[in-house]
Protein backbone atom coordinates (compact mmCIF):
# COMPACT_ATOMS: atom_id res chain seq x y z
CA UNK A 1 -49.12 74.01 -46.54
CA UNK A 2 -46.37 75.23 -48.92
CA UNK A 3 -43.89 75.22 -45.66
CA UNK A 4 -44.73 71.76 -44.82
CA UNK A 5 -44.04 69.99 -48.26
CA UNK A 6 -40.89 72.10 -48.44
CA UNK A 7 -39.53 70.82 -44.88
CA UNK A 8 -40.45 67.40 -46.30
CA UNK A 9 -39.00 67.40 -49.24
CA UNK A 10 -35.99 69.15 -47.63
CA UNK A 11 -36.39 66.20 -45.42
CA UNK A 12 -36.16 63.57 -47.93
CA UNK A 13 -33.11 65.36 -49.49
CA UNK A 14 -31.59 64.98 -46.19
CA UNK A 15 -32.23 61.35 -46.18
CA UNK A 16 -31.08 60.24 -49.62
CA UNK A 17 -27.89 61.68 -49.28
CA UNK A 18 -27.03 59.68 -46.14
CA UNK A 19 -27.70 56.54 -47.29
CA UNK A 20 -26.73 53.47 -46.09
CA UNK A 21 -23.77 51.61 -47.63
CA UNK A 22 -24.80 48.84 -50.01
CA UNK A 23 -25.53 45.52 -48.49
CA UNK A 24 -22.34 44.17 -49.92
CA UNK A 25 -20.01 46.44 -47.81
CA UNK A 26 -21.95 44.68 -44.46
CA UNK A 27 -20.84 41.69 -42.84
CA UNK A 28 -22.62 38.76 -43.11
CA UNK A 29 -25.33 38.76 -40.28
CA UNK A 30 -27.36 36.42 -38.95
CA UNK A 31 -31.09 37.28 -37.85
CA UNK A 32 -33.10 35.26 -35.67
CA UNK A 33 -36.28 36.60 -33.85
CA UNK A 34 -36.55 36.83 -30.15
CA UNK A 35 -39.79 36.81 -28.50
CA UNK A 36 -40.56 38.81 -24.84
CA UNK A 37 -40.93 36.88 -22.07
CA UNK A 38 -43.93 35.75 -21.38
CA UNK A 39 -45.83 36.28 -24.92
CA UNK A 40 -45.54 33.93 -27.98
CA UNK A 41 -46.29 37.04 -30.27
CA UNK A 42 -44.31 40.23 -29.08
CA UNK A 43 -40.25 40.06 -30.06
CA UNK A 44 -37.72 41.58 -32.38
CA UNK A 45 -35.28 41.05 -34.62
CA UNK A 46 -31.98 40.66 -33.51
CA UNK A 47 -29.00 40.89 -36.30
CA UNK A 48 -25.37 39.90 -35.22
CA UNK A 49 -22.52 37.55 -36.78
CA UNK A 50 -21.40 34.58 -36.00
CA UNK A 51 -18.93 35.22 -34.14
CA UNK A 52 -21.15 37.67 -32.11
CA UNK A 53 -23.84 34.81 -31.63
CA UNK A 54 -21.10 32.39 -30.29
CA UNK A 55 -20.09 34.69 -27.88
CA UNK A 56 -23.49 35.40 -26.84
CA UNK A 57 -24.21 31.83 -26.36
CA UNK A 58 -21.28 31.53 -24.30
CA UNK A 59 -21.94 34.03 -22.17
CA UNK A 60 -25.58 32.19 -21.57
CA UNK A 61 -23.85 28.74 -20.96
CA UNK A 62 -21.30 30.53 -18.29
CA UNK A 63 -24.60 32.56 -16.59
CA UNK A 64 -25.93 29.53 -16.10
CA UNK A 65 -22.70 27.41 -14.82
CA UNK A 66 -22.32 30.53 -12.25
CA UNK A 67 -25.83 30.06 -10.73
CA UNK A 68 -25.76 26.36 -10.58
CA UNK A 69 -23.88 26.23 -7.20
CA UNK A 70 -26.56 28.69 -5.55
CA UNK A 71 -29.35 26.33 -6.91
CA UNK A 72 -28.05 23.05 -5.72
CA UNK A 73 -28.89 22.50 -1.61
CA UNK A 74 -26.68 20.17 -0.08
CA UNK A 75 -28.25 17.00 1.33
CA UNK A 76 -28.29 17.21 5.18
């Protein structure tokens, strides 16, 4: 028993003195949730900046543009 709360406190030591910076030294992010396909309750949190959510959006728009052409059957 005495082992065990020694590891942990040896543990918590540990911890504390790799701290994360303080929130100030972090970019401003942006959270938004994302849910799993096919469920309205299972997702995560997803934390980027701005500029990494624009570039994620354009990469949706152009993944879409690209299949577009495969979708559309020519009249015959």
């Amino acid at each position: 028993m005495l082992m065990f709360v020694t590891t942990m406190l040896v543990g918590l030591a540990g911890q504390q003195a790799t701290a994360p910076p303080p929130a100030a030294a972090t970019p401003n992010l942006i959270c938004k949730r994302t849910l799993d396909t096919g469920s309205n309750v299972r997702g995560k949190k997803v934390c980027l900046t701005a500029k990494q959510w624009d570039q994620v959006a354009r990469q949706g728009q152009e993944t879409g543009r690209s299949m577009l052409p495969s979708l559309v059957t020519p009249n015959q």
